[in-house]
Protein backbone atom coordinates (compact mmCIF):
# COMPACT_ATOMS: atom_id res chain seq x y z
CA UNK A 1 100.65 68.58 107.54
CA UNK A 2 103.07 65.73 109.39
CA UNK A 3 103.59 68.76 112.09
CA UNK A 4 100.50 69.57 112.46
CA UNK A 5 99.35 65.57 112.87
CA UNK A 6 102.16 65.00 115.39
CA UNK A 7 101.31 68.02 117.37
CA UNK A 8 97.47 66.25 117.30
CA UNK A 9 98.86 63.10 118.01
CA UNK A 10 100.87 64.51 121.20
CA UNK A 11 98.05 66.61 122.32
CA UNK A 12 95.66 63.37 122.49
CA UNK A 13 98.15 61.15 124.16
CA UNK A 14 98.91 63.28 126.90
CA UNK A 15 94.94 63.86 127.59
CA UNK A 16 94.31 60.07 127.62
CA UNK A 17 97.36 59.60 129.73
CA UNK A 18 96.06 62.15 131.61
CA UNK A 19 92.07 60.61 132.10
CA UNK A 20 93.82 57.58 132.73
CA UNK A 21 95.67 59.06 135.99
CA UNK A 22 92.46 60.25 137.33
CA UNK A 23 90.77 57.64 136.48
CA UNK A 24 92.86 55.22 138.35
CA UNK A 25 92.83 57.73 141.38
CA UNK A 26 88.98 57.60 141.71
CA UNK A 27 89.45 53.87 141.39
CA UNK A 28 91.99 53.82 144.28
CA UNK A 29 89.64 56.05 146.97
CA UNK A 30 86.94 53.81 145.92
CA UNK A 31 88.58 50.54 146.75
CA UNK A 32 90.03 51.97 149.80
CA UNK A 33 86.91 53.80 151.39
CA UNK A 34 89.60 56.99 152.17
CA UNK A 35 88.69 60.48 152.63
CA UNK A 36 88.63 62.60 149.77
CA UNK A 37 91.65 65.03 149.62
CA UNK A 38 91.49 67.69 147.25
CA UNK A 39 92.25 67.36 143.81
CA UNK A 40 94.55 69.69 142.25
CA UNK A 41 95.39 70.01 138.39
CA UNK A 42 98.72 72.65 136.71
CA UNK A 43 98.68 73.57 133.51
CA UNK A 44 102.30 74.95 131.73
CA UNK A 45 102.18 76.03 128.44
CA UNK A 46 105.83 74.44 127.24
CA UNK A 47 108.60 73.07 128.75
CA UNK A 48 111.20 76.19 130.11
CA UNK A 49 113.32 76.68 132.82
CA UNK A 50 111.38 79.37 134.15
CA UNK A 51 107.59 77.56 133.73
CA UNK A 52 109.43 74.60 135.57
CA UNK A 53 110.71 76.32 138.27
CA UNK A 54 107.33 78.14 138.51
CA UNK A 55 105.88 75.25 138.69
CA UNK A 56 107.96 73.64 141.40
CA UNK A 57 107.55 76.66 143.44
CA UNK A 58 103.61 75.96 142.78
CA UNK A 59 103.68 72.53 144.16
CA UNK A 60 106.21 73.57 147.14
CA UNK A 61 103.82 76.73 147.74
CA UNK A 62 100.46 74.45 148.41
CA UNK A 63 103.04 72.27 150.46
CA UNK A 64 103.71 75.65 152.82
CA UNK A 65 99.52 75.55 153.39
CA UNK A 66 99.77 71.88 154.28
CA UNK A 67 98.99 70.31 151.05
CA UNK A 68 101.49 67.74 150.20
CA UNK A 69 101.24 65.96 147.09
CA UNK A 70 99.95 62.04 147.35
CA UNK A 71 98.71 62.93 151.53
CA UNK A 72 96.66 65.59 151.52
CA UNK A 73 96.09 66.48 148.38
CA UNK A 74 96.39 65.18 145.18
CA UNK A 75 98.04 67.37 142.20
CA UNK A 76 98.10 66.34 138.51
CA UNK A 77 100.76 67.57 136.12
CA UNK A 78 99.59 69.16 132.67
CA UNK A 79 102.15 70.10 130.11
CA UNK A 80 100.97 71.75 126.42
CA UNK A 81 104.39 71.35 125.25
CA UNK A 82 104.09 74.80 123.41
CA UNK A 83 100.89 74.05 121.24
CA UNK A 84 97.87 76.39 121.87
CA UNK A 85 95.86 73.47 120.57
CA UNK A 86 96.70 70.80 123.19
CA UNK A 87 96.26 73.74 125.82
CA UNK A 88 92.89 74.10 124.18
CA UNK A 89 91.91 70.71 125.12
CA UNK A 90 93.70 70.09 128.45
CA UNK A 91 91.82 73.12 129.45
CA UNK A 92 88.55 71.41 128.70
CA UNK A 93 89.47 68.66 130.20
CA UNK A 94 90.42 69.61 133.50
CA UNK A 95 87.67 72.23 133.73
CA UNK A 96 84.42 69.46 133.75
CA UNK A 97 84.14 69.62 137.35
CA UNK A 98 86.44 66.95 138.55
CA UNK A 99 89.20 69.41 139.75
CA UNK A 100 88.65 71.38 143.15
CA UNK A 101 90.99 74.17 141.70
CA UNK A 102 93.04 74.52 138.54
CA UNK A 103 96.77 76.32 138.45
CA UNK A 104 98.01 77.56 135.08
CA UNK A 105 101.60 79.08 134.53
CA UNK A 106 101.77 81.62 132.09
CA UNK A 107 100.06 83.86 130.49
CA UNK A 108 98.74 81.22 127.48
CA UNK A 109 97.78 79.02 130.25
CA UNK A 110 95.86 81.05 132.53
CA UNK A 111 93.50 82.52 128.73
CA UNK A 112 93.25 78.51 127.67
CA UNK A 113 91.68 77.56 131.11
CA UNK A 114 89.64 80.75 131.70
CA UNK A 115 88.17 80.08 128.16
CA UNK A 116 87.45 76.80 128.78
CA UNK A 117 85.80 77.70 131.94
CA UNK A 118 83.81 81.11 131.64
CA UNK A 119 80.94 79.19 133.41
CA UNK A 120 83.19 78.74 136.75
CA UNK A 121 82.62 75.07 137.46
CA UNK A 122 86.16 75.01 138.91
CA UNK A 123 88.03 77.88 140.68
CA UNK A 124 91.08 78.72 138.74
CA UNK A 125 94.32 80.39 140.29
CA UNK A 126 97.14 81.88 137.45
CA UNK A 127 100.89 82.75 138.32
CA UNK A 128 103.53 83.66 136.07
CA UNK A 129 101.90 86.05 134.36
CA UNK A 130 103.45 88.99 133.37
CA UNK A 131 100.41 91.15 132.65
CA UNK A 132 96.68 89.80 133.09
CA UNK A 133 95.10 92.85 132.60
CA UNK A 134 95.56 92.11 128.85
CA UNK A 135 95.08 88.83 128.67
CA UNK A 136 91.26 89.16 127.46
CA UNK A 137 89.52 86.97 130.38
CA UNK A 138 87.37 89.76 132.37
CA UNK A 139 90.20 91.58 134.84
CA UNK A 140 90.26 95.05 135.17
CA UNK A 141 93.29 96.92 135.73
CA UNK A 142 91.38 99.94 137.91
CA UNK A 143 89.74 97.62 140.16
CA UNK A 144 92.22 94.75 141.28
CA UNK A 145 88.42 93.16 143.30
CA UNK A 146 86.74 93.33 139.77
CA UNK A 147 87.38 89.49 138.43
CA UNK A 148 85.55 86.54 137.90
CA UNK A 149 84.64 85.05 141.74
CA UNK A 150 86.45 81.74 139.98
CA UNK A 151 89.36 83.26 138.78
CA UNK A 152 92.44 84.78 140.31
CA UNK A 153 95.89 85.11 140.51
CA UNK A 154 99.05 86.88 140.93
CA UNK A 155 100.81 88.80 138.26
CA UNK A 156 104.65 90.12 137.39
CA UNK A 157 106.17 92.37 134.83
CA UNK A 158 110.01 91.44 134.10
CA UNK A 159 112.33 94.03 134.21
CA UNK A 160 112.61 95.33 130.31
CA UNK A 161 113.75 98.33 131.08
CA UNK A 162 116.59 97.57 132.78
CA UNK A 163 118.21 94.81 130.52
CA UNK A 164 118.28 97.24 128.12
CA UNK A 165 119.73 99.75 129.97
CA UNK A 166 122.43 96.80 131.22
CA UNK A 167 123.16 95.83 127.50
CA UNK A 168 123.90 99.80 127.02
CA UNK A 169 126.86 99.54 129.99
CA UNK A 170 128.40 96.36 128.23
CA UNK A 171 128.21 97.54 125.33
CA UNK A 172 128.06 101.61 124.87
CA UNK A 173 128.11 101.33 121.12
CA UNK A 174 125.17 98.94 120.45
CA UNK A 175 122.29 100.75 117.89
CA UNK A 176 120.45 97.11 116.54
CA UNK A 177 119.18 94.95 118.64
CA UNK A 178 116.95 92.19 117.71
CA UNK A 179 113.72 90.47 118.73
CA UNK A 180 111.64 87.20 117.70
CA UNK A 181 108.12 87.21 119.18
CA UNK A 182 104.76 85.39 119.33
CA UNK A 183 101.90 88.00 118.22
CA UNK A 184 99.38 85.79 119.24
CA UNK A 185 100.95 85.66 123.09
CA UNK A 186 99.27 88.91 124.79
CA UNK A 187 102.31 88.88 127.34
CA UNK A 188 105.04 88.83 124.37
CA UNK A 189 102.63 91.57 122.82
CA UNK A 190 103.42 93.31 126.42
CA UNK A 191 106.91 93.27 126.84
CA UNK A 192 107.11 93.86 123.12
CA UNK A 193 105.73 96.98 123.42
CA UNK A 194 107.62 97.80 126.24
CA UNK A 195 111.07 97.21 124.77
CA UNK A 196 109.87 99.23 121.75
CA UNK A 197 109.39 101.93 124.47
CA UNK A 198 113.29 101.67 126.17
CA UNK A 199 114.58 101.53 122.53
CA UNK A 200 113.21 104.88 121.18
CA UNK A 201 114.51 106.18 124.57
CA UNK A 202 117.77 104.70 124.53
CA UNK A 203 119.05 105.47 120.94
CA UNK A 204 118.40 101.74 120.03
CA UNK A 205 116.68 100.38 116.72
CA UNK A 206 114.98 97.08 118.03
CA UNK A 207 114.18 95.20 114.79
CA UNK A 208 111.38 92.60 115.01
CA UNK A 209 111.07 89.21 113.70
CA UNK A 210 107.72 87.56 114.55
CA UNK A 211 107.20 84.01 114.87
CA UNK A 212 104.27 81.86 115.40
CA UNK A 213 105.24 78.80 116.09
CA UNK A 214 109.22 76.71 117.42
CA UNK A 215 109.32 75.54 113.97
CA UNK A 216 109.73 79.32 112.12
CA UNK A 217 112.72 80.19 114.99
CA UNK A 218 115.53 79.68 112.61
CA UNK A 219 113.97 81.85 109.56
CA UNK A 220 113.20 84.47 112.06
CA UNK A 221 116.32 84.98 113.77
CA UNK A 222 118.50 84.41 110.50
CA UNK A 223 116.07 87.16 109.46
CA UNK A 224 117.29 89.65 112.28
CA UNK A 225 121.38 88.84 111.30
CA UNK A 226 120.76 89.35 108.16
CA UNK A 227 119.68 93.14 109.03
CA UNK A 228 122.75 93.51 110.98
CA UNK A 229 121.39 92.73 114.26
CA UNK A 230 124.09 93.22 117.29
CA UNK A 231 122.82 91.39 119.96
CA UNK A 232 119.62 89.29 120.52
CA UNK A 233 116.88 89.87 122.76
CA UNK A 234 114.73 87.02 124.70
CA UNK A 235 111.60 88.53 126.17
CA UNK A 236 108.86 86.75 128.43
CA UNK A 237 108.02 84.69 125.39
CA UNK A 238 107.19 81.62 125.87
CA UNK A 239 107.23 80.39 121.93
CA UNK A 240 110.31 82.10 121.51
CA UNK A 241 111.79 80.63 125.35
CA UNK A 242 110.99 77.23 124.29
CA UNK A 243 113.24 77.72 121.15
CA UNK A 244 116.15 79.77 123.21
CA UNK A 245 118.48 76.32 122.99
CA UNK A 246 118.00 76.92 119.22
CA UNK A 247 118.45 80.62 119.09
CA UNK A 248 121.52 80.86 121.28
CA UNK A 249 123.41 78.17 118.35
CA UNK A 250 122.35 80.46 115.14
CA UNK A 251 123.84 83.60 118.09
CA UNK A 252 126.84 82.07 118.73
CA UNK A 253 127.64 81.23 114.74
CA UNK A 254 126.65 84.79 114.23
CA UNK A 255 128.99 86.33 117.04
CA UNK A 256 126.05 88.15 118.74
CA UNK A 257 125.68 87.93 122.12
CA UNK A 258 122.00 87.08 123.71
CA UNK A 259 120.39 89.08 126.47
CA UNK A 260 117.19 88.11 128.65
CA UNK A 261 114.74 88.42 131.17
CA UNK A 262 114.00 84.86 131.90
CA UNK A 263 116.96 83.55 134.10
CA UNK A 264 117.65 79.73 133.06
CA UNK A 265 120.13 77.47 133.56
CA UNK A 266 123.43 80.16 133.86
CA UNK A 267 125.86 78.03 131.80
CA UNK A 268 123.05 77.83 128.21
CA UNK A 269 125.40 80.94 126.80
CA UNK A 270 123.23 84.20 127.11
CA UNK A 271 125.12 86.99 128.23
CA UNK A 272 123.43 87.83 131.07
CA UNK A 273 119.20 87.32 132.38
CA UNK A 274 117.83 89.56 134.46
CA UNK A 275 114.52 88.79 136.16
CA UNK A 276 113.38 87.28 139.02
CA UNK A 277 113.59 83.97 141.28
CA UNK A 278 110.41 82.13 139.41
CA UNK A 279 110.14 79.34 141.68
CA UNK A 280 109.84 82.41 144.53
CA UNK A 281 106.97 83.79 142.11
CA UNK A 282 105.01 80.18 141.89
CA UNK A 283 105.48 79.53 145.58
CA UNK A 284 103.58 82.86 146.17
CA UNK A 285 101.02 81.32 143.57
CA UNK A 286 100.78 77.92 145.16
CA UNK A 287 100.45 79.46 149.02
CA UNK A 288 97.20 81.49 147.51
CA UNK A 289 95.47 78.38 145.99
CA UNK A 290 96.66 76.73 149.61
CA UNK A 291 94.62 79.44 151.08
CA UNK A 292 91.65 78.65 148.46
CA UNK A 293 91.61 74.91 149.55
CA UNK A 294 91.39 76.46 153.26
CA UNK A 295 88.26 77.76 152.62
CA UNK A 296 88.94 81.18 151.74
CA UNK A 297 86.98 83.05 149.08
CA UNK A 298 88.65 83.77 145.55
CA UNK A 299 86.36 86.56 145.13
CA UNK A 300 87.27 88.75 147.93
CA UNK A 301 90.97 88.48 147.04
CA UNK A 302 92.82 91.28 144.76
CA UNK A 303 94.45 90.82 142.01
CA UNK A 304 97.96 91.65 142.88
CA UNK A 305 101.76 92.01 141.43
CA UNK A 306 104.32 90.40 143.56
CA UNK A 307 107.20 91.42 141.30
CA UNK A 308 108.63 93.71 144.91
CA UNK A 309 107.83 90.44 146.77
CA UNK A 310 110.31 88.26 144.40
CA UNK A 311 113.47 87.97 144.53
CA UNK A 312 115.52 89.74 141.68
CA UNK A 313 118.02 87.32 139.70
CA UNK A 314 120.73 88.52 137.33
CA UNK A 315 123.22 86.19 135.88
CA UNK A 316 126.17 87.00 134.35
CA UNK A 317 128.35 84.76 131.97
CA UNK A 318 131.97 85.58 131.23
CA UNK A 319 132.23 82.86 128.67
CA UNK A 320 129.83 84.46 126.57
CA UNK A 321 132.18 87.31 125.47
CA UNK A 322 134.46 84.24 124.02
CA UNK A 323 134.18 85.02 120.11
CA UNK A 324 131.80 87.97 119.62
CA UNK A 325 132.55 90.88 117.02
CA UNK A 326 131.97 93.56 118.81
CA UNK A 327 133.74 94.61 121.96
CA UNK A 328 131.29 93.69 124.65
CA UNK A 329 132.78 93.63 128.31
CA UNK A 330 131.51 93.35 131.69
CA UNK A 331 132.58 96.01 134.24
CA UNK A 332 133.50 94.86 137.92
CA UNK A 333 130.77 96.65 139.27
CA UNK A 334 128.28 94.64 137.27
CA UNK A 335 129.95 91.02 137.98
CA UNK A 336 129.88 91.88 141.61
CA UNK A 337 126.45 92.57 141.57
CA UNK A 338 124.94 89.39 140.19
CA UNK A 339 123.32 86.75 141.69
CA UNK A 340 124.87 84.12 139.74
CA UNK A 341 128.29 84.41 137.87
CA UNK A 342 129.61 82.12 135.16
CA UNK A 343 133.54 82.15 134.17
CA UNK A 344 136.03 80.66 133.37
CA UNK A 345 136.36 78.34 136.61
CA UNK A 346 132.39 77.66 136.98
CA UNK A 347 129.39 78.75 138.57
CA UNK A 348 129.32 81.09 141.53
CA UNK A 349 126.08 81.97 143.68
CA UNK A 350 126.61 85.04 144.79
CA UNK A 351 124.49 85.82 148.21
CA UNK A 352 126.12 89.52 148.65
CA UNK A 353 125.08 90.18 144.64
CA UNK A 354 122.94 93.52 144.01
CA UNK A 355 120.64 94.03 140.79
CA UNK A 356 120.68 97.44 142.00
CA UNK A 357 124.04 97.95 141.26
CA UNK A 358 124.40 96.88 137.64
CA UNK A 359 122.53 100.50 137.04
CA UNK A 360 124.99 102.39 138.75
């Protein structure tokens, strides 16, 4: 009950803080007689590393089309802070009109706002989606045209497949891996499936945990070590990516390495990420709601999957092996391929790395 009144309690104060923004904006153009500029609002559903550099790459993309924050246009920040609740309402809130155009990151995001906003009184661009198609708010996979004239966006599938097939190589003898996930997130439904999928293939047992909210993380995962779990998975979850500070602590007490497809910050601990450049991704997202403010028609644009337009990213951390019961290792081949590698001397950007190579 506290929770659930704190969560409340958050939600309202960022909305007020929120009216209070705008408020004093309109105030401001008012006193001043100035030309209107466009107003711009971004939604993320929780504080990540990879919603935040989405999100920066949002902001820097509408800067590309000539829309820089506080000159020509004016963008207001949104944050959920990982309850579907506050979403809810932000949603509402920056649907009533007053927005020119809406950006939500991720795939919670872009269903709260297109809920909120089925009647189209503000034109709505998502990014950082990993699937849309399944997201529930009127796309259709065989026709890319076939969307709400309001609504549209750019999508991505993370490469599940291939961290899988990555663990395998560092680790030949793995059989259990495990999972925590969100069932009510359609994209952690998505990639869910899909690791399911490169499991069965690969000879692995993926045992699931599911989780509904940050504050059932540590009963999950002690779940998945109690059924012998070898090494942890982190899929496009953002519940469970909220939590991943959490998860990689209870890994590291366990001796069980962590794998992902959300690149973060390459010294938290996991054992390697591999995904793509997210800030790339939301750049691509912010240039198409540039080209929205330009005048050009959401409805005659696609719905289209940039994941060959991104950049690939795949960290790999040395340090992680430190500890860990089974014998993990990482070949040459696959530290000379990353983007990023972390050892025992630091971080090293990598601009000759090669995500093609760690499948060789």
């Amino acid at each position: 009950m506290l929770f659930a009144i704190k969560r409340l309690s958050l939600g309202l104060t960022l909305i007020a803080a929120a009216s209070g923004i705008l408020l004093l904006m309109d105030l401001h153009r008012r006193a001043g007689g100035a030309q209107r500029v466009p107003q711009v609002a971004i939604l993320q559903q929780a504080s990540t590393p990879g919603l935040d550099e989405g999100v920066r790459g949002m902001i820097a993309g509408l800067e590309a089309k000539g829309f820089r924050d506080g000159e020509t246009v004016a963008i207001v920040r949104y944050n959920a802070e990982g309850d579907a609740a506050t979403a809810n309402a932000i949603a509402r809130e920056i649907t009533d009109g007053h927005f020119d155009l809406v950006l939500t990151s991720s795939t919670p995001s872009l269903q709260a706002v297109a809920n909120a906003n089925k009647d189209g009184r503000t034109i709505h661009v998502f990014g950082i989606v990993a699937d849309p198609y399944v997201a529930g708010v009127g796309l259709k996979r065989e026709n890319p045209l076939d969307h709400p004239r309001h609504l549209v966006g750019q999508s991505m599938f993370l490469p599940v497949d291939q961290a899988f097939e990555l663990a395998r190589k560092l680790y030949p003898g793995v059989k259990r891996v495990g999972v925590g996930w969100n069932p009510a997130e359609a994209n952690s439904r998505r990639f869910t499936a899909a690791a399911r999928e490169v499991c069965e293939k690969l000879g692995i047992e993926l045992l699931e945990a599911q989780v509904e909210n940050t504050s059932g993380i540590v009963e999950a995962f002690n779940s998945l070590f109690a059924r012998d779990a070898q090494a942890i998975w982190m899929g496009g979850d953002v519940t469970v990516s909220a939590a991943a500070d959490t998860i990689l602590r209870l890994a590291k007490r366990a001796r069980i390495p962590v794998f992902s497809i959300l690149p973060g910050s390459p010294e938290r601990g996991t054992l390697f990420d591999m995904g793509v450049d997210f800030f790339e991704a939301g750049k691509l997202s912010g240039e198409l709601a540039g080209r929205i403010l330009q005048g050009e028609n959401p409805a005659t644009i696609a719905i289209r999957d940039i994941v060959t337009l991104v950049p690939r990213r795949l960290i790999v951390n040395r340090r992680a092996l430190m500890g860990l019961r089974d014998p993990w290792r990482i070949p040459e081949g696959v530290a000379r391929s990353a983007t990023t590698l972390v050892d025992e001397s630091g971080v090293h950007e990598q601009t000759n790395g090669n995500q093609d190579a760690a499948r060789q």
